[in-house]
C-alpha atoms as a PDB file:
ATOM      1  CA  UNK A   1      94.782  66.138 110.990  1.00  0.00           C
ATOM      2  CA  UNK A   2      97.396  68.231 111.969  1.00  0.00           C
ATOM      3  CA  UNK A   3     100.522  67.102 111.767  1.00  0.00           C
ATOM      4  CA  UNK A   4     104.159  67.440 114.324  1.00  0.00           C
ATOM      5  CA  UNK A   5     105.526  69.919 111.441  1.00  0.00           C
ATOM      6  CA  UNK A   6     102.441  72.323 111.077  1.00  0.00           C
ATOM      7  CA  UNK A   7     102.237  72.630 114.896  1.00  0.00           C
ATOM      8  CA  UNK A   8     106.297  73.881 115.166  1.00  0.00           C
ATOM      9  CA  UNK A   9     105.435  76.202 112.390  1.00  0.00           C
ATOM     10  CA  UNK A  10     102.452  77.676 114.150  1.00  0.00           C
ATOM     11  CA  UNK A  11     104.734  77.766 117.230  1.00  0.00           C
ATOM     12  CA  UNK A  12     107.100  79.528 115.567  1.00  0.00           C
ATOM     13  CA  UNK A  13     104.691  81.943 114.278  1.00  0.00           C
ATOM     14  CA  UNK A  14     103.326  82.681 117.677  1.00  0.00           C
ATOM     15  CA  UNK A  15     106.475  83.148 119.308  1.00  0.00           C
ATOM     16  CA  UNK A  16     107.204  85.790 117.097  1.00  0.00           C
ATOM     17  CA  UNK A  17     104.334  87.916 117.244  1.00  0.00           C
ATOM     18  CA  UNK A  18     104.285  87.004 121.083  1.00  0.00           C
ATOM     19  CA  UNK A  19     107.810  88.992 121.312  1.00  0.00           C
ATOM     20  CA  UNK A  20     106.704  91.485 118.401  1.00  0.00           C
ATOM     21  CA  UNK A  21     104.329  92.059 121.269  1.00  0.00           C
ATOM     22  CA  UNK A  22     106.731  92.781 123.796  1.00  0.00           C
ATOM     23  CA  UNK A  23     108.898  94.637 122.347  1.00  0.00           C
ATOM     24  CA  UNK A  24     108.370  95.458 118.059  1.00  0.00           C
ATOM     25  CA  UNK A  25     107.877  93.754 114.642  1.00  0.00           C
ATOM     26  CA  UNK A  26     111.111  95.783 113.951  1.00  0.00           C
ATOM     27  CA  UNK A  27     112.986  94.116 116.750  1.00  0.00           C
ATOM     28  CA  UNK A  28     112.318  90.394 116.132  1.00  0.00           C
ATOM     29  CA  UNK A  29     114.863  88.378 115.185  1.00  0.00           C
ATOM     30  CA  UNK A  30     114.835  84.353 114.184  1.00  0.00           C
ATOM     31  CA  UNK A  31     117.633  83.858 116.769  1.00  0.00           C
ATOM     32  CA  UNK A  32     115.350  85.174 119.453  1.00  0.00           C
ATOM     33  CA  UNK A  33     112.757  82.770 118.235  1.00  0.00           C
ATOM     34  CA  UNK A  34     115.234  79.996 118.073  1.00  0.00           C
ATOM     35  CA  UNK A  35     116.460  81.440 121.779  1.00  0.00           C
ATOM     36  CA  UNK A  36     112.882  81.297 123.320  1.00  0.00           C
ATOM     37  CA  UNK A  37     111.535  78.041 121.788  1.00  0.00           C
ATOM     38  CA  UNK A  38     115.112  76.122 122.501  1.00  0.00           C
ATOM     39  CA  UNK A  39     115.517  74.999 118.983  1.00  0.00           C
ATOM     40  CA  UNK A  40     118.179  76.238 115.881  1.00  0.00           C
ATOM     41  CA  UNK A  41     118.413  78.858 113.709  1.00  0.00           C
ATOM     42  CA  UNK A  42     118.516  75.315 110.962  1.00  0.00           C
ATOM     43  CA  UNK A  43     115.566  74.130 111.859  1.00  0.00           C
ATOM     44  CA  UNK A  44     113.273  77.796 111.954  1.00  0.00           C
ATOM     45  CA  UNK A  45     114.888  77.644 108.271  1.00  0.00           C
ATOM     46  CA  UNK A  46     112.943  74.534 107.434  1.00  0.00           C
ATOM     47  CA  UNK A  47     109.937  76.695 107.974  1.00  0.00           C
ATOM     48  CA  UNK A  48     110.753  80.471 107.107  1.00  0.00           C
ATOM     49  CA  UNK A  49     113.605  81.330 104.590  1.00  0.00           C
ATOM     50  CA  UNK A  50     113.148  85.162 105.884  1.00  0.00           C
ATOM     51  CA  UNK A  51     110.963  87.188 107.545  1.00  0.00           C
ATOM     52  CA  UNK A  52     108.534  88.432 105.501  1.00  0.00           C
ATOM     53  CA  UNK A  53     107.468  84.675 105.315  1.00  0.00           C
ATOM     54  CA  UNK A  54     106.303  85.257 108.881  1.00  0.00           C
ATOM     55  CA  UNK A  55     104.110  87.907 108.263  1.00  0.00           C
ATOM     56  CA  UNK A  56     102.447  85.470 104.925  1.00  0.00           C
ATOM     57  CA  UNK A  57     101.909  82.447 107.876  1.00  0.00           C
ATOM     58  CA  UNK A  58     100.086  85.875 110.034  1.00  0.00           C
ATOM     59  CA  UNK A  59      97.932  86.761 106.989  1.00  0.00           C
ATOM     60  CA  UNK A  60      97.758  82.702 106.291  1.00  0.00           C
ATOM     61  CA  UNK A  61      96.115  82.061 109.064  1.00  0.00           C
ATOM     62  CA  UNK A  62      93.497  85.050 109.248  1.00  0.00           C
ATOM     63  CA  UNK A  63      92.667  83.485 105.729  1.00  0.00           C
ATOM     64  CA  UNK A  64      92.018  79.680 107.469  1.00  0.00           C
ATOM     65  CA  UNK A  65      89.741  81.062 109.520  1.00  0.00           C
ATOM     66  CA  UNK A  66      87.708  83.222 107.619  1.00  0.00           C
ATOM     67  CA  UNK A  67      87.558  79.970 104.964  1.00  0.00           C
ATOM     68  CA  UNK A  68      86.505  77.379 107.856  1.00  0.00           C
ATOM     69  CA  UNK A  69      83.659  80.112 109.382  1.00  0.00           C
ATOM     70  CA  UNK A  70      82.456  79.657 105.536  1.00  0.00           C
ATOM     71  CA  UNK A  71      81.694  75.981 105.959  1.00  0.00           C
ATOM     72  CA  UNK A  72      78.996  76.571 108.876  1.00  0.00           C
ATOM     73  CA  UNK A  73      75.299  76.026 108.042  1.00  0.00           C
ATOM     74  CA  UNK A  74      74.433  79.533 109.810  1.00  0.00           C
ATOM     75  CA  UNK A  75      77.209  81.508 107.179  1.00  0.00           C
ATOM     76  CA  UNK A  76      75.737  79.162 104.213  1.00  0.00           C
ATOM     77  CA  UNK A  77      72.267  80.528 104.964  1.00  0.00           C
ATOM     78  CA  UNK A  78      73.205  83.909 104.402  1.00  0.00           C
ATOM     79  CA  UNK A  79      72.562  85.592 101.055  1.00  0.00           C
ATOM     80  CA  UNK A  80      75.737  86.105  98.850  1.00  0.00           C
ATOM     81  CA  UNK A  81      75.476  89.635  99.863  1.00  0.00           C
ATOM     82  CA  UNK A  82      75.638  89.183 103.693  1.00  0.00           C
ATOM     83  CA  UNK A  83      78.786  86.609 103.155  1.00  0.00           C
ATOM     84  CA  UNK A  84      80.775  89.225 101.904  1.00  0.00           C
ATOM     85  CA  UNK A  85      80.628  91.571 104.701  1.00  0.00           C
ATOM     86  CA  UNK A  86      81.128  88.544 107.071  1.00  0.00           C
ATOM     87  CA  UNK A  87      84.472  87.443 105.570  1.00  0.00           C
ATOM     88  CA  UNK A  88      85.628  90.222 105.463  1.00  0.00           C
ATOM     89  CA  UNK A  89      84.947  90.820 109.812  1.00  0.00           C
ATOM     90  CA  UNK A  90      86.105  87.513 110.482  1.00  0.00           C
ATOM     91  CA  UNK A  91      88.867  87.949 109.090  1.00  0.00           C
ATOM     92  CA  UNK A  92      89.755  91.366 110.934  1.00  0.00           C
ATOM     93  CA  UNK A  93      88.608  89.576 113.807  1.00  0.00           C
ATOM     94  CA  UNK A  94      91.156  86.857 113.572  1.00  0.00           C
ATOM     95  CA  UNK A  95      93.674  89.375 113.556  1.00  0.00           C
ATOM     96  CA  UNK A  96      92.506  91.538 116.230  1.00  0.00           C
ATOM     97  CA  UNK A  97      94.252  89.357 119.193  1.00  0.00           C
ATOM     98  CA  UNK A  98      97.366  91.044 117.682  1.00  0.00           C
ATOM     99  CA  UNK A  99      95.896  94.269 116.183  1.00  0.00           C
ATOM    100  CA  UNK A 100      98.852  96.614 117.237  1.00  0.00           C
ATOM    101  CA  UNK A 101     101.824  93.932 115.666  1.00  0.00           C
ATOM    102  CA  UNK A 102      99.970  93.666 112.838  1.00  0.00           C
ATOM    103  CA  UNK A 103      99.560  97.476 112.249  1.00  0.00           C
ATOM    104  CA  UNK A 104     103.681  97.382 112.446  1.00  0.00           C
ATOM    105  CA  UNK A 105     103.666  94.148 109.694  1.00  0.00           C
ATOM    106  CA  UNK A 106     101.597  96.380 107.256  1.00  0.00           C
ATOM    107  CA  UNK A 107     103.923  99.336 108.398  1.00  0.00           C
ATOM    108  CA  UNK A 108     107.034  97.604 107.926  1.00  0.00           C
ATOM    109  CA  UNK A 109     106.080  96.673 104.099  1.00  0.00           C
ATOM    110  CA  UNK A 110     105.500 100.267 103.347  1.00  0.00           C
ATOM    111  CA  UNK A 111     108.521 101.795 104.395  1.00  0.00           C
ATOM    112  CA  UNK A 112     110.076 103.174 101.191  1.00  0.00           C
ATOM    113  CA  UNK A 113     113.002 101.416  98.981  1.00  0.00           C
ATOM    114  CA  UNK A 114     110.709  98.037 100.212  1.00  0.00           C
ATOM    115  CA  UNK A 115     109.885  97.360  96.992  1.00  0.00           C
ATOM    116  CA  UNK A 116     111.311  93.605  96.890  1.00  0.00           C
ATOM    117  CA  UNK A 117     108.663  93.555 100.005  1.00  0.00           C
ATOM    118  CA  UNK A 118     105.822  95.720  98.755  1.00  0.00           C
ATOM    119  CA  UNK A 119     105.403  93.602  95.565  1.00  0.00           C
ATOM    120  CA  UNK A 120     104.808  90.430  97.012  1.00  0.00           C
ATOM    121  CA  UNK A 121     102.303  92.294  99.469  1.00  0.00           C
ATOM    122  CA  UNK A 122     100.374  93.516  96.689  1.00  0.00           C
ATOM    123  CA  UNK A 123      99.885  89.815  95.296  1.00  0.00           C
ATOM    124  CA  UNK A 124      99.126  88.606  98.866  1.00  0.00           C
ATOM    125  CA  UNK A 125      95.812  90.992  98.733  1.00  0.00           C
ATOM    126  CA  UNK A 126      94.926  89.459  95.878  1.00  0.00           C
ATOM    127  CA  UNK A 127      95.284  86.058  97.440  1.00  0.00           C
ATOM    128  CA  UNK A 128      92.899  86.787 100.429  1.00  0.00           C
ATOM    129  CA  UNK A 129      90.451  88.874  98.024  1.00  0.00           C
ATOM    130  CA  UNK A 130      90.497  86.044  95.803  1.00  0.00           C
ATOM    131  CA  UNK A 131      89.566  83.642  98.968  1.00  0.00           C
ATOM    132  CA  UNK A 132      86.941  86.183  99.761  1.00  0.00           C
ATOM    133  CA  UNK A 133      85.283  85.518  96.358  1.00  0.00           C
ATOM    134  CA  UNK A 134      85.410  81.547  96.604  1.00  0.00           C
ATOM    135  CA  UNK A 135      84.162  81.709 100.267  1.00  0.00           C
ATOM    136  CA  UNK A 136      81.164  84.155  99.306  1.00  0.00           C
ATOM    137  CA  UNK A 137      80.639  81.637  95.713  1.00  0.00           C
ATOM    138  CA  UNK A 138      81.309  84.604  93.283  1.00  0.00           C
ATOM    139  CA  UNK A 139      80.719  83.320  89.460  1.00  0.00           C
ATOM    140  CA  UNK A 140      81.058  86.726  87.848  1.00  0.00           C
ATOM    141  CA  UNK A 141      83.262  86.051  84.429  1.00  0.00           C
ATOM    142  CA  UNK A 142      85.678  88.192  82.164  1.00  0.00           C
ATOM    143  CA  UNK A 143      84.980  92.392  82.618  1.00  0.00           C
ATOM    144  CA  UNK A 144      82.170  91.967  85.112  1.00  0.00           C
ATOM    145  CA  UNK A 145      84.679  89.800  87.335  1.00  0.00           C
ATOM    146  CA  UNK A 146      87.667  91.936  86.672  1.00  0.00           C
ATOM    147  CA  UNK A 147      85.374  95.201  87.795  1.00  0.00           C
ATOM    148  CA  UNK A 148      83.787  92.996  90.953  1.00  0.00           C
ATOM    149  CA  UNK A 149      87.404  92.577  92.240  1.00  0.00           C
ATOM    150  CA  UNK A 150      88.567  95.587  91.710  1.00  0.00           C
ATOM    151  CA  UNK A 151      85.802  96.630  93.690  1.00  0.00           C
ATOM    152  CA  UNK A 152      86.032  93.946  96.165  1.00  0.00           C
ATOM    153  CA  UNK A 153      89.835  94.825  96.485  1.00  0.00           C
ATOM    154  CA  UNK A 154      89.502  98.653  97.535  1.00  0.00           C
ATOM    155  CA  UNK A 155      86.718  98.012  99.517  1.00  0.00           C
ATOM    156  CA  UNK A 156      88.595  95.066 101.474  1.00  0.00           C
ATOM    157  CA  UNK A 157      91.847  97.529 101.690  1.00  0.00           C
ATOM    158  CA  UNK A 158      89.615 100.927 102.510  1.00  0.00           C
ATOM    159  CA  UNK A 159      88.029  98.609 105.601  1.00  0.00           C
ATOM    160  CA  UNK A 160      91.141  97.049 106.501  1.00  0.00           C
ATOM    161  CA  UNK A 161      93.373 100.487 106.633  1.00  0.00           C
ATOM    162  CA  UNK A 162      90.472 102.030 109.042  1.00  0.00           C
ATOM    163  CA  UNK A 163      89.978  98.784 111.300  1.00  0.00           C
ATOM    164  CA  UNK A 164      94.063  99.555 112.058  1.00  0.00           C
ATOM    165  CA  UNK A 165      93.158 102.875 113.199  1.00  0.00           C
ATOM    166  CA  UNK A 166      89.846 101.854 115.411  1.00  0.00           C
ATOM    167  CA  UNK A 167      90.099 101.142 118.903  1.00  0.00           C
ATOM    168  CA  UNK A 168      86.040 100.725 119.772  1.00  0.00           C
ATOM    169  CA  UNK A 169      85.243  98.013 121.319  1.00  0.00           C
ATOM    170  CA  UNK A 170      84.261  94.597 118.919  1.00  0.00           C
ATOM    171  CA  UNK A 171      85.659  96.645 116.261  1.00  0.00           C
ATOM    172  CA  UNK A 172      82.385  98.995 116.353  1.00  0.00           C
ATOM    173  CA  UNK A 173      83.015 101.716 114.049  1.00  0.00           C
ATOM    174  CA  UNK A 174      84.814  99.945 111.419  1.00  0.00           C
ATOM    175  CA  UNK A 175      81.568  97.667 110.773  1.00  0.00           C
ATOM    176  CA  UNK A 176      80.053 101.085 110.439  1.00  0.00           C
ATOM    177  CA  UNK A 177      82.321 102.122 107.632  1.00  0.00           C
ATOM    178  CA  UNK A 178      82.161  98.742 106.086  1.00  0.00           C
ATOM    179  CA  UNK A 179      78.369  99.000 105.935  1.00  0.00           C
ATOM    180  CA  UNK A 180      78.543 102.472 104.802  1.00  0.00           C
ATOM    181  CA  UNK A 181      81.518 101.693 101.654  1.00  0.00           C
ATOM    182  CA  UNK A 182      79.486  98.527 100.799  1.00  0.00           C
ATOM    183  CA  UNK A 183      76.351 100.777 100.097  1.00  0.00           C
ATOM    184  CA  UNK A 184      78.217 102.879  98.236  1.00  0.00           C
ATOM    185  CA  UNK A 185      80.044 100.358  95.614  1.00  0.00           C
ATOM    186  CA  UNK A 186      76.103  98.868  95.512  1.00  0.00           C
ATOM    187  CA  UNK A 187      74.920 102.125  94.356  1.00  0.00           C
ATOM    188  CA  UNK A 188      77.802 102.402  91.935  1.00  0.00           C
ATOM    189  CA  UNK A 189      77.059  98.924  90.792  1.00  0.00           C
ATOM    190  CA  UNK A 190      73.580  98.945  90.038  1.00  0.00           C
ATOM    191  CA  UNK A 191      74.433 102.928  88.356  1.00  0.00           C
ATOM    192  CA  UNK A 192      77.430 100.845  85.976  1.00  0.00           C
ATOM    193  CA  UNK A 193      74.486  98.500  85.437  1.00  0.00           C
ATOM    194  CA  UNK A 194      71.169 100.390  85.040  1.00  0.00           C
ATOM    195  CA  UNK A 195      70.129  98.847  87.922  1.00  0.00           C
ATOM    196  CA  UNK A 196      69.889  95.581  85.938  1.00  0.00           C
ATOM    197  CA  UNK A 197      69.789  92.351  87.458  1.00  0.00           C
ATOM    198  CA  UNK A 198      71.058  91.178  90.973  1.00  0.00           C
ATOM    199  CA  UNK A 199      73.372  88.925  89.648  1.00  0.00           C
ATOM    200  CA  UNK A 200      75.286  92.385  88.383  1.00  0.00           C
ATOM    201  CA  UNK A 201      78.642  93.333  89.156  1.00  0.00           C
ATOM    202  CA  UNK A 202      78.521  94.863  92.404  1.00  0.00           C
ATOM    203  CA  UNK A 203      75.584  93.545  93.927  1.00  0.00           C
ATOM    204  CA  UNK A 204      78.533  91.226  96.048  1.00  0.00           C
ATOM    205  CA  UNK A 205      77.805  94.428  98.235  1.00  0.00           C
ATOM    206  CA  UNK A 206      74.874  94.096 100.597  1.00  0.00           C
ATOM    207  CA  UNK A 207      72.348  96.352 102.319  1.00  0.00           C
ATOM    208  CA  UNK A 208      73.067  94.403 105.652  1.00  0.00           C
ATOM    209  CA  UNK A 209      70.333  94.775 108.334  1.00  0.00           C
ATOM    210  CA  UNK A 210      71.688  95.103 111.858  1.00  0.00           C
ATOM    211  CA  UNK A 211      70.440  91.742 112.866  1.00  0.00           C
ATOM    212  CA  UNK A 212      71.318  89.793 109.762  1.00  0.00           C
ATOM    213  CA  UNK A 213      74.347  88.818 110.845  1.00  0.00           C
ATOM    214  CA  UNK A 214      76.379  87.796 113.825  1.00  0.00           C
ATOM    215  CA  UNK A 215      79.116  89.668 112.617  1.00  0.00           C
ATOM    216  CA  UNK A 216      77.264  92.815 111.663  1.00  0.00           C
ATOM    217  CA  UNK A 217      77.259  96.679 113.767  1.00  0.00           C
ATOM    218  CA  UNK A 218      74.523  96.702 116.388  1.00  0.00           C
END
């Protein structure tokens, strides 16, 4: 159930991207919010301390989505190879509505002498690569785990720096480069591994078949 206080917080959210739209990330400002929903700087501050806590609710958000697509029958069919490359679309999917404001978020964080910023942003990839890993039911332990997300977390980055450079249409090209990255950490998987078992390391990176998922390039 969603309650009075998580709506205004959503609202607040999309008011700011919606004039981040208009204008810049740069240029928004909480008393332009507070201006265009007809409420107080006081009560925004209930919700967001500063700004950067905007662009957490952004990425937040992406990450709800990606977790509730994980709780259909269709995405628990899938192998736990498939599920990876999924999240990892839906979640650039959810963010596409707004691909150009969120370019200037990621921007914005790494402008240099950000580093009270840039810190935080590192630990907030490892929140949604983390997620990633629950949603896809990843039980790797100790080294193995430590090497699967490193891998996880470059090839999550790698997609998501290209997707904010691709303008084809349903995101074309960077399900392409996906597919192609996620061959390539299996191959360096199974070499790590001797091509042992498919419960090794990096076999969280699937061969995906054009038609074996909704999400994947046709």
């Amino acid at each position: 159930m969603i309650t009075e206080s998580e709506n205004i917080r959503d609202d607040i959210v999309n008011t700011a991207v919606a004039i981040a739209a208009r204008t810049s990330w740069e240029a928004v400002r909480f008393y332009d919010i507070a201006a265009e929903m007809n409420i107080s700087l006081d009560e925004i501050r209930n919700y967001f301390r500063e700004k950067e806590e905007l662009v957490d609710a952004w990425f937040d958000r992406a990450d709800g989505i990606m977790l509730r697509e994980a709780k259909t029958a269709d995405f628990s069919a899938l192998t736990p190879q498939q599920r990876i490359h999924d999240l990892i679309m839906i979640w650039l999917d959810a963010l596409a509505v707004q691909r150009k404001v969120t370019c200037q978020m990621i921007l914005a964080k790494l402008e240099p002498g950000h580093i009270h910023i840039q810190i935080p942003a590192v630990m907030r990839i490892s929140r949604t690569v983390q997620w990633i890993r629950e949603a896809a039911q990843r039980d790797a332990t100790f080294l193995r785990r430590a090497l699967e997300e490193s891998a996880l977390t470059t090839v999550y980055l790698m997609t998501f720096f290209f997707w904010m450079r691709d303008e084809t249409p349903g995101s074309k090209r960077t399900r392409q480069f996906l597919n192609r990255n996620l061959e390539l950490a299996m191959w360096l998987g199974e070499t790590i591994y001797g091509g042992a078992k498919p419960s090794a390391i990096l076999t969280l990176v699937p061969r995906i078949s054009p038609s074996s998922s909704k999400y994947s390039t046709h």
